[in-house]
C-alpha atoms as a PDB file:
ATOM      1  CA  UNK A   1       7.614   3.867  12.257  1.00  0.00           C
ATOM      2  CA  UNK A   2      10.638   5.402  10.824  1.00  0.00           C
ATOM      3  CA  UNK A   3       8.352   7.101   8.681  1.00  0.00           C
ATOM      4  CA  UNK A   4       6.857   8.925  11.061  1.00  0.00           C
ATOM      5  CA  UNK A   5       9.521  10.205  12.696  1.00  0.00           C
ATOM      6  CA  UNK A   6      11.003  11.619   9.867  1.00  0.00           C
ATOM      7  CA  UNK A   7       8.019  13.285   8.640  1.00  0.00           C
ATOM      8  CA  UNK A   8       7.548  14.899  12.627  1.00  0.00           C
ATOM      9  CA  UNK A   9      11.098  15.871  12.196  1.00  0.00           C
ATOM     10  CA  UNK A  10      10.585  17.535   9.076  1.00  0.00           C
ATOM     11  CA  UNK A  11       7.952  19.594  10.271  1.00  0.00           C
ATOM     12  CA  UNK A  12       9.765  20.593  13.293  1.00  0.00           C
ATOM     13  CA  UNK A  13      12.292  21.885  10.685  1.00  0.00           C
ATOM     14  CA  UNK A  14      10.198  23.700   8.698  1.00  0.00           C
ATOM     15  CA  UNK A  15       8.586  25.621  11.570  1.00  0.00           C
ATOM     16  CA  UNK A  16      10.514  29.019  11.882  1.00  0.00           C
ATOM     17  CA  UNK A  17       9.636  32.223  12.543  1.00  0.00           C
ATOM     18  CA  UNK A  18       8.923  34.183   9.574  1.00  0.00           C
ATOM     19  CA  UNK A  19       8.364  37.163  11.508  1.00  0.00           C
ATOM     20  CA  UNK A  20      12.168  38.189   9.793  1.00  0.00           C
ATOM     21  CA  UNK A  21      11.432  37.915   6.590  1.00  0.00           C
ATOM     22  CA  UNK A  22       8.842  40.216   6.998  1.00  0.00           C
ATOM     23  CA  UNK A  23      11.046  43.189   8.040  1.00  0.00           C
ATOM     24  CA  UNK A  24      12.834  42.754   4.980  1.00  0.00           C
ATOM     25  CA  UNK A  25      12.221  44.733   1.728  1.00  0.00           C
ATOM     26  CA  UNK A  26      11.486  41.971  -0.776  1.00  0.00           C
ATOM     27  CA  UNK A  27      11.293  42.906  -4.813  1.00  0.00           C
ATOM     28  CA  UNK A  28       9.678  41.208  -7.547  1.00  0.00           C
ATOM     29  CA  UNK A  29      11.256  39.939 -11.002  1.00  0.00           C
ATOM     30  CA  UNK A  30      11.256  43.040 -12.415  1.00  0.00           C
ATOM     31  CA  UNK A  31      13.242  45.095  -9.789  1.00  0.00           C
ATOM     32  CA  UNK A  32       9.533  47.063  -8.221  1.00  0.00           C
ATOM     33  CA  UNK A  33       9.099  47.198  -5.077  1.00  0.00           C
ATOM     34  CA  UNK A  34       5.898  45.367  -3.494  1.00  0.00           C
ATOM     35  CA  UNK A  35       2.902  47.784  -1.883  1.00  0.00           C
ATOM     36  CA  UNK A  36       0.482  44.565  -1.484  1.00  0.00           C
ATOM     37  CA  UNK A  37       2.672  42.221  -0.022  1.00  0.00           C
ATOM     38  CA  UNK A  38       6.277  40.987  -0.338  1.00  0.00           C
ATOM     39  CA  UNK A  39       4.996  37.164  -0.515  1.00  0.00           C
ATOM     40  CA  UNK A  40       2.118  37.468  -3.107  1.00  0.00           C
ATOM     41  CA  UNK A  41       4.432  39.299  -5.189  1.00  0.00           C
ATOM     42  CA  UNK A  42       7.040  36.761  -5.283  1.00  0.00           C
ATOM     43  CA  UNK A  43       4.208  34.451  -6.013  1.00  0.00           C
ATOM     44  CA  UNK A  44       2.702  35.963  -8.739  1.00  0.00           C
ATOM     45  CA  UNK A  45       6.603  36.196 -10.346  1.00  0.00           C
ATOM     46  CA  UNK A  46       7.168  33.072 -10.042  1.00  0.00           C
ATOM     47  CA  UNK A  47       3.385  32.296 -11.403  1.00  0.00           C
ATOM     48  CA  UNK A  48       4.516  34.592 -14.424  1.00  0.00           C
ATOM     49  CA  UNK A  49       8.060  32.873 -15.178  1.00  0.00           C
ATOM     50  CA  UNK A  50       6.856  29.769 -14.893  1.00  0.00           C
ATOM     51  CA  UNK A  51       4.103  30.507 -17.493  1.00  0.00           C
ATOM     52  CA  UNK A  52       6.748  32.174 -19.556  1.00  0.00           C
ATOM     53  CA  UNK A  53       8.803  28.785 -19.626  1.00  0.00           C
ATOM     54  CA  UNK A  54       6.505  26.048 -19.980  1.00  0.00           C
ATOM     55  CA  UNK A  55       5.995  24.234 -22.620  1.00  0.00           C
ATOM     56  CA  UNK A  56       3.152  25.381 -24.912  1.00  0.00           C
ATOM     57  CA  UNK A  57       0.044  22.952 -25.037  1.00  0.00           C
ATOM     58  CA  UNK A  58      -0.397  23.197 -28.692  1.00  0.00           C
ATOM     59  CA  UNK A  59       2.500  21.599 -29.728  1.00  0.00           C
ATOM     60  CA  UNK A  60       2.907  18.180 -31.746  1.00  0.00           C
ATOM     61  CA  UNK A  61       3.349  15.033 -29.685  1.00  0.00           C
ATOM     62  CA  UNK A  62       6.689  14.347 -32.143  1.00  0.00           C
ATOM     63  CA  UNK A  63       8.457  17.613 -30.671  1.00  0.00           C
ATOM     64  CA  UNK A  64       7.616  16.644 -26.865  1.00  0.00           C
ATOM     65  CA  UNK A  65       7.759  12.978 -26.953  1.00  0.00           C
ATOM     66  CA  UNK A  66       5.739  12.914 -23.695  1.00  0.00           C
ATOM     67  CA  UNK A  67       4.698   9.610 -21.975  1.00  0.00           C
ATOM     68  CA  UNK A  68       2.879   8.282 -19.186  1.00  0.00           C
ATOM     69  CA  UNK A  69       2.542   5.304 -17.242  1.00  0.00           C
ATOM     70  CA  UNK A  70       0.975   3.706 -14.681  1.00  0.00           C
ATOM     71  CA  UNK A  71       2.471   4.808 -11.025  1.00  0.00           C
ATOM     72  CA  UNK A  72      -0.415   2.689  -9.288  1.00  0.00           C
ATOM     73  CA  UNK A  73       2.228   0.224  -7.368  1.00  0.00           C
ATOM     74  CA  UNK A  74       3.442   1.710  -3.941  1.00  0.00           C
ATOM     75  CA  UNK A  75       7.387   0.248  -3.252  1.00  0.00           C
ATOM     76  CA  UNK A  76       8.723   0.574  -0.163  1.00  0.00           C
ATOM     77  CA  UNK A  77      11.712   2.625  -0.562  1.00  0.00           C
ATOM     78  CA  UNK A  78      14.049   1.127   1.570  1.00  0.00           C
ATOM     79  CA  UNK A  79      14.010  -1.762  -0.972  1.00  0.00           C
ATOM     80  CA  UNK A  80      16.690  -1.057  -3.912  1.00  0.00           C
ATOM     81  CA  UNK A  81      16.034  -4.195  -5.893  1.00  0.00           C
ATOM     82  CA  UNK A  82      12.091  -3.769  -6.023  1.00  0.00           C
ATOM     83  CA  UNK A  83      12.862   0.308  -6.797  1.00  0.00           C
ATOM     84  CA  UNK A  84      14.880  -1.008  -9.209  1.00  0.00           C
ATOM     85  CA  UNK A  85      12.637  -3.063 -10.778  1.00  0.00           C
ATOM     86  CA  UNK A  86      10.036  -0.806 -10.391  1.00  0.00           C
ATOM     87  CA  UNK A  87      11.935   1.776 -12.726  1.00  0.00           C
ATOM     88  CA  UNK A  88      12.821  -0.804 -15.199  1.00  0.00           C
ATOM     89  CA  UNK A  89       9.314  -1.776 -15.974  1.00  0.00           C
ATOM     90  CA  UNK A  90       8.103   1.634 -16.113  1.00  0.00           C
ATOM     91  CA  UNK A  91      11.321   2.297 -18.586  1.00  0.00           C
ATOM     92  CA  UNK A  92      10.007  -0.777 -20.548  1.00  0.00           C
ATOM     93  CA  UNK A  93       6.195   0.094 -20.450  1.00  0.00           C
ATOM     94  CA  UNK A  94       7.011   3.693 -21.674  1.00  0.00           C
ATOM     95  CA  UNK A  95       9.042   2.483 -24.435  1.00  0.00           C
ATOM     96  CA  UNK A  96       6.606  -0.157 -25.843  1.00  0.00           C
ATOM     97  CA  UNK A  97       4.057   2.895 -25.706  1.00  0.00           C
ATOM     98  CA  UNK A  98       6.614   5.068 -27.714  1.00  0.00           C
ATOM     99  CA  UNK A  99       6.709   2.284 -30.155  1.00  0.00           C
ATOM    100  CA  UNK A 100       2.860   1.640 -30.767  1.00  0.00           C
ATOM    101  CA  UNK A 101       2.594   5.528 -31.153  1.00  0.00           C
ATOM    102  CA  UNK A 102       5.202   5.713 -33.694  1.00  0.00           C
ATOM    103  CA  UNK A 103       3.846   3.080 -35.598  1.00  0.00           C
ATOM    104  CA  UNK A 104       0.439   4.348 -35.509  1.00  0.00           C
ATOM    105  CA  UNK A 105       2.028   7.917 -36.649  1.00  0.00           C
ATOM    106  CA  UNK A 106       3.958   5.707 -39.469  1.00  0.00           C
ATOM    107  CA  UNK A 107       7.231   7.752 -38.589  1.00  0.00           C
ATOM    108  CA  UNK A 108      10.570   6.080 -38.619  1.00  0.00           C
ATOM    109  CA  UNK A 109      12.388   5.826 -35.242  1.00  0.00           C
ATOM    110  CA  UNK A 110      14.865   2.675 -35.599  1.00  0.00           C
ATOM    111  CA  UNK A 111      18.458   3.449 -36.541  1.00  0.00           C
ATOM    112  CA  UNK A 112      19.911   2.095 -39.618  1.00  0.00           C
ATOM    113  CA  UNK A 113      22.332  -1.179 -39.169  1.00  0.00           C
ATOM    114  CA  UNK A 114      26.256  -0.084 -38.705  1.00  0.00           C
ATOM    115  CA  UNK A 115      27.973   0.563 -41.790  1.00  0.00           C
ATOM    116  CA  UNK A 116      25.822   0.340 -44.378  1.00  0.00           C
ATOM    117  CA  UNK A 117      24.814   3.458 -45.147  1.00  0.00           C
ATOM    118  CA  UNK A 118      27.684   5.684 -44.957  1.00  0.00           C
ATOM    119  CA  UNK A 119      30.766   4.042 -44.339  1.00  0.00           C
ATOM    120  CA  UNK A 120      30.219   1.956 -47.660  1.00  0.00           C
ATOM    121  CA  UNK A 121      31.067   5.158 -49.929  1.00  0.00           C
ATOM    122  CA  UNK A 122      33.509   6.069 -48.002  1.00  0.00           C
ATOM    123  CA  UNK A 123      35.160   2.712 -48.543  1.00  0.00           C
ATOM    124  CA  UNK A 124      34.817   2.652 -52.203  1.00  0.00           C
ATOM    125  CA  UNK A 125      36.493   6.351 -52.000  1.00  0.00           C
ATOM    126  CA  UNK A 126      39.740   5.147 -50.317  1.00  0.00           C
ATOM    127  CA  UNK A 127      40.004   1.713 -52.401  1.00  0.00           C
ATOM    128  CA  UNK A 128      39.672   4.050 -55.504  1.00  0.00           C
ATOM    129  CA  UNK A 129      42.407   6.253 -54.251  1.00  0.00           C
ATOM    130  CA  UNK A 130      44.434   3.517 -52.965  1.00  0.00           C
ATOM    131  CA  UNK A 131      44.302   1.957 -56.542  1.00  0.00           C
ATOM    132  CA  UNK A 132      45.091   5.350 -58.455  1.00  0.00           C
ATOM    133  CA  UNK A 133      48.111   6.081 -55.878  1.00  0.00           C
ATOM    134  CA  UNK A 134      49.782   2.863 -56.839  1.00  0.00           C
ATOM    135  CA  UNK A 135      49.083   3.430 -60.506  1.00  0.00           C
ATOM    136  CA  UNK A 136      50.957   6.914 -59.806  1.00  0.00           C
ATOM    137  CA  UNK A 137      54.001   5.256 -57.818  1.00  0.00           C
ATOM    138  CA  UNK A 138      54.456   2.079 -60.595  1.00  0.00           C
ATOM    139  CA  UNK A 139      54.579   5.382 -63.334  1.00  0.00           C
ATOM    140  CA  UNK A 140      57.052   7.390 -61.192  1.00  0.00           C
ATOM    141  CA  UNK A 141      58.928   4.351 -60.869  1.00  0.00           C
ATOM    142  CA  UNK A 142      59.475   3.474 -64.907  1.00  0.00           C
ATOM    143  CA  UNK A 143      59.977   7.193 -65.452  1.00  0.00           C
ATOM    144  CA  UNK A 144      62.682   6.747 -63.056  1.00  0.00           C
ATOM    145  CA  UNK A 145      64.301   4.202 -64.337  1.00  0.00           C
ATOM    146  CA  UNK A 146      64.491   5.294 -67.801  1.00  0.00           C
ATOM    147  CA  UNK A 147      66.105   8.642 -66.357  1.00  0.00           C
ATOM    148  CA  UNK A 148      68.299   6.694 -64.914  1.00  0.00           C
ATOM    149  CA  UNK A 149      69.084   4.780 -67.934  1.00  0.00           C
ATOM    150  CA  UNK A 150      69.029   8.230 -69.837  1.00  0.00           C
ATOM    151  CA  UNK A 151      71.966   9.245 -67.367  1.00  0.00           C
ATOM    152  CA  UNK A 152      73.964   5.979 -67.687  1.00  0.00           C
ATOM    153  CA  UNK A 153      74.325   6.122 -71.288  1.00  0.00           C
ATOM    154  CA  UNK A 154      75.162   9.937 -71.510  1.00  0.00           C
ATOM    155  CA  UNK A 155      78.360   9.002 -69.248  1.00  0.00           C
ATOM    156  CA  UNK A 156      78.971   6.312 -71.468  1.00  0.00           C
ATOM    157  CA  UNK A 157      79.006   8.217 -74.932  1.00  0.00           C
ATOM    158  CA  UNK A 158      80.993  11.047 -72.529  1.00  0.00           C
ATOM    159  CA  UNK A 159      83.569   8.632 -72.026  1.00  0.00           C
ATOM    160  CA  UNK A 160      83.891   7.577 -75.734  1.00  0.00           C
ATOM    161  CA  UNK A 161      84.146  10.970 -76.483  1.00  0.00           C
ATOM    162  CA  UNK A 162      87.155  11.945 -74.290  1.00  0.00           C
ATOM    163  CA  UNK A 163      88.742   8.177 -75.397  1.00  0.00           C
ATOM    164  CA  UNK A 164      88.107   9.210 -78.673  1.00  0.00           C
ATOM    165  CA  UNK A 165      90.041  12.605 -78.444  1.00  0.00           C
ATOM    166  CA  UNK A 166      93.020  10.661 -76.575  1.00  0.00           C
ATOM    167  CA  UNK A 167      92.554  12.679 -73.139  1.00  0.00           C
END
């Protein structure tokens, strides 16, 4: 019975006077002013745009991916669980219909398992690099040393030098 009363109350609503909105100047899309009627005009616009962005009805399933299913049961919608539920298996039955239509069409649709198709190059990449930086760092490292080594015994022959001429 709550029904009802809302649907009464929404009609009470929606009865105003329109006797306003005649008075008023209306114009279409394009800026022209109406001679046959503000309200056909206004409809025919709209009838125009909407025609102008639809969706064409030549086009490939594959680009539209559109699906239906079966609305048949009526759920009360007071009832979240059974609305609920109601959604899932329309979710579900839409899917499984996606599925036997991609199949029949022979087109792939299922991602590829995590990491390994992309991530294993990448990997490879940074091991190499990681392996060539410490070949770089050891080499730095011995050249190092043997500058260092270069610049110990240089002080050392100094020093014989300057012992040498009795400073």
């Amino acid at each position: 019975m709550g029904f009802q009363s809302k649907e009464s109350s929404l009609q009470a609503e929606n009865t105003v006077d329109d006797d306003d909105d005649d008075d008023d100047v209306m114009e279409d899309f394009n800026g022209e002013e109406s001679e046959s009627g503000p309200k056909s005009d206004m409809k025919e616009g709209l009838i125009n745009k909407l025609k102008y962005i639809s969706w064409p009805e030549n086009v490939d399933w594959m680009h539209g991916l559109p699906l239906d299913t079966d609305q048949e049961k009526k759920v009360d919608v007071n009832d979240d669980s059974a609305r609920q539920l109601m959604f899932y298996t329309q979710a579900l039955e839409g899917t499984r219909l996606a599925f036997e239509k991609f199949q029949s069409m022979g087109a792939s649709f299922k991602r590829r398992r995590a990491g390994v198709g992309s991530k294993r190059p990448k990997r490879g990449k940074s091991k190499e690099a990681k392996r060539i930086a410490k070949e770089v760092q050891a080499e730095k490292l011995k050249e190092r040393a043997k500058q260092k080594k270069q610049e110990i015994e240089a002080v050392k022959k100094w020093r014989k030098q300057r012992q040498q001429n009795s400073f």
